[in-house]
N, C-alpha and C. Protein backbone atom coordinates (compact mmCIF):
# COMPACT_ATOMS: atom_id res chain seq x y z
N UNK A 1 -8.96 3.59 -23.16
CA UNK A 1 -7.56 3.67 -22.79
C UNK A 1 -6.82 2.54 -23.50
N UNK A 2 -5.74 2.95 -24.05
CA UNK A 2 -5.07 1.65 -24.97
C UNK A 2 -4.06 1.25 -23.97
N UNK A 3 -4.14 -0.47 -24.13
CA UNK A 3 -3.64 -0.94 -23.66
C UNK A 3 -2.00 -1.19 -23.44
N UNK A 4 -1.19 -0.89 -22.35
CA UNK A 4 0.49 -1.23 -22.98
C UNK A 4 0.80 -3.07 -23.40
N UNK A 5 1.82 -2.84 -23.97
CA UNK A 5 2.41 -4.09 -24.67
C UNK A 5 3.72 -4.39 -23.86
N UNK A 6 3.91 -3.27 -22.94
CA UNK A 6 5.28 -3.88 -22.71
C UNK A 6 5.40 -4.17 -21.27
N UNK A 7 5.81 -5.25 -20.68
CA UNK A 7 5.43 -5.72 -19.37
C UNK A 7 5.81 -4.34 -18.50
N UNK A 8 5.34 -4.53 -17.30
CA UNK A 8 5.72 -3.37 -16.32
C UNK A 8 7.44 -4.25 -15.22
N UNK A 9 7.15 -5.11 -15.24
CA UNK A 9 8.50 -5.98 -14.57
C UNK A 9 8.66 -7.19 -15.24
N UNK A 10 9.79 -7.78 -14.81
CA UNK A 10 10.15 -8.72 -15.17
C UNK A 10 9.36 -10.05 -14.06
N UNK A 11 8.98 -11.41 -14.49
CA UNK A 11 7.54 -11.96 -13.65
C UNK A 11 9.67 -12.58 -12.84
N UNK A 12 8.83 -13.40 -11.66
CA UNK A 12 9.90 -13.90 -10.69
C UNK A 12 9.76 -15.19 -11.58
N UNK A 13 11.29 -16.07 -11.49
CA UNK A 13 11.24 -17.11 -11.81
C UNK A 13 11.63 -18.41 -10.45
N UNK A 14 12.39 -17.57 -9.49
CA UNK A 14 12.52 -18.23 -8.49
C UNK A 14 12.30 -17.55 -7.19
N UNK A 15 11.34 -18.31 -6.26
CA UNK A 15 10.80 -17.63 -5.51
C UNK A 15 11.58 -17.02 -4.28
N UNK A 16 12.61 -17.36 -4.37
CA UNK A 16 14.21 -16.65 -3.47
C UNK A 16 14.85 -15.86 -4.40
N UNK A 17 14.41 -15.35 -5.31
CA UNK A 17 14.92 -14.02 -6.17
C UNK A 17 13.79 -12.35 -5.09
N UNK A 18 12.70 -13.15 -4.41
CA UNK A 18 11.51 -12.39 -3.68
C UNK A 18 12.51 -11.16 -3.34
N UNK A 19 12.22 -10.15 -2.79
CA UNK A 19 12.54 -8.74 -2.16
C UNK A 19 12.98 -9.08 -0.93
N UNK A 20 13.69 -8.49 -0.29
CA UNK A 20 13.53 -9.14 1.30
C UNK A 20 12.73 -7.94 2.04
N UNK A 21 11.98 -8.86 3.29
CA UNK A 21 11.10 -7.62 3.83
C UNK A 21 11.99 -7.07 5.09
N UNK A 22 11.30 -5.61 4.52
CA UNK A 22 12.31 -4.37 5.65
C UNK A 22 12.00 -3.84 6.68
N UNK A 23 12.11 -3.23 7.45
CA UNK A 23 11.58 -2.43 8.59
C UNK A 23 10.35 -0.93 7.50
N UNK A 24 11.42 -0.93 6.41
CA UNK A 24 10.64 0.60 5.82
C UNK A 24 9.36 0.13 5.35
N UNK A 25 9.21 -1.38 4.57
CA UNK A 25 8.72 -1.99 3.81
C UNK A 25 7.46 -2.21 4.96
N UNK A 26 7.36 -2.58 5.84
CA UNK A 26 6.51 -3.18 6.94
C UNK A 26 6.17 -1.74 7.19
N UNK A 27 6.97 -0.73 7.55
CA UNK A 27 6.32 0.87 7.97
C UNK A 27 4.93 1.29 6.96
N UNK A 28 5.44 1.33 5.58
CA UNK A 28 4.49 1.81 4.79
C UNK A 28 3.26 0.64 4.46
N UNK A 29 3.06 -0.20 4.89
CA UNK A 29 2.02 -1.42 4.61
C UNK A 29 1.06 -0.97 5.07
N UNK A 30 -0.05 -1.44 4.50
CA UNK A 30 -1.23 -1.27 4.92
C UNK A 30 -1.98 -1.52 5.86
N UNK A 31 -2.87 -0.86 7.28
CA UNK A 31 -2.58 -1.63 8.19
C UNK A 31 -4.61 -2.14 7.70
N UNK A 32 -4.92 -3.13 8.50
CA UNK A 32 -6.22 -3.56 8.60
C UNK A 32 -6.51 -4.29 10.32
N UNK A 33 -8.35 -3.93 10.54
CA UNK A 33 -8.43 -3.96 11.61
C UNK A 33 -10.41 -5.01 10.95
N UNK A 34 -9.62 -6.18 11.26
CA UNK A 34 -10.26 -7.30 10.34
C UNK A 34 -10.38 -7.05 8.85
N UNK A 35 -11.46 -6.80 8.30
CA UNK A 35 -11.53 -6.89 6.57
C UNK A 35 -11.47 -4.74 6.70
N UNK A 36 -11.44 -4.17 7.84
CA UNK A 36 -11.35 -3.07 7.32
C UNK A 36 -10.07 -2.61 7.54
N UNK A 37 -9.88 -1.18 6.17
CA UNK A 37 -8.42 -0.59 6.23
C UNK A 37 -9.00 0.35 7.49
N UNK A 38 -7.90 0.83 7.84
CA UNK A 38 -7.32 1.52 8.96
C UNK A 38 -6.87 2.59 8.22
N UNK A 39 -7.28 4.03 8.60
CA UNK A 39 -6.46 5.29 7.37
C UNK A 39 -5.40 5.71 8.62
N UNK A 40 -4.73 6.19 7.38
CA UNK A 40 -3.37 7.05 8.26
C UNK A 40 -3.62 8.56 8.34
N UNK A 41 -2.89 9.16 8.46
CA UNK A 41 -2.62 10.67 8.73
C UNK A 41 -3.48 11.45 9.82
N UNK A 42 -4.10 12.40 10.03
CA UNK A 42 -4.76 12.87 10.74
C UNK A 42 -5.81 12.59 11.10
N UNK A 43 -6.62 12.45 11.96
CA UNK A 43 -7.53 11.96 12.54
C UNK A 43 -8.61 12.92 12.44
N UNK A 44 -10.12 12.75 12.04
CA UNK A 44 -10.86 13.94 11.52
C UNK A 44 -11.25 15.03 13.28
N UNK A 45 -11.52 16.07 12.36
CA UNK A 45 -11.96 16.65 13.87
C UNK A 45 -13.20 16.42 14.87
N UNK A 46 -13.44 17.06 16.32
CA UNK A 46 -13.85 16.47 16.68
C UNK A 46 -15.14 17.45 16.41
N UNK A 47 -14.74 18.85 16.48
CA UNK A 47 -15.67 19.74 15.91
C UNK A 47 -15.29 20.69 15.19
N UNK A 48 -15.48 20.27 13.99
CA UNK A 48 -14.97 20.70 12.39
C UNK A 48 -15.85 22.10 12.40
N UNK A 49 -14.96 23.20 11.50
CA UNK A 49 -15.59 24.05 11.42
C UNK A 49 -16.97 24.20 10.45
N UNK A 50 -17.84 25.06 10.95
CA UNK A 50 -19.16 25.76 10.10
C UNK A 50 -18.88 26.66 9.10
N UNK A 51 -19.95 26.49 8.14
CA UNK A 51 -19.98 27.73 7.25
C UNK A 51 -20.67 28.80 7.19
């Protein structure tokens, strides 16, 4: 895979230029329950169908 040359952002030069954090921003984060992730969406079944 060749590598790009052209930055993906611009780097921060001052650390109060940062994003501010949001309610949406905190919604979509990742959650963890010590070193493990936590998945989202549906929860598997409890008795999945046979073939």
């Amino acid at each position: 895979m060749k590598k790009s040359n052209v930055p993906s952002a611009t780097p921060w030069s001052d650390p109060d230029d940062a994003p501010e954090i949001t309610d949406v921003w905190v919604a979509e984060a990742d959650l963890y329950d010590g070193e493990k992730r936590l998945r989202r969406g549906r929860p598997p079944k409890v008795q999945p169908k046979e073939r």
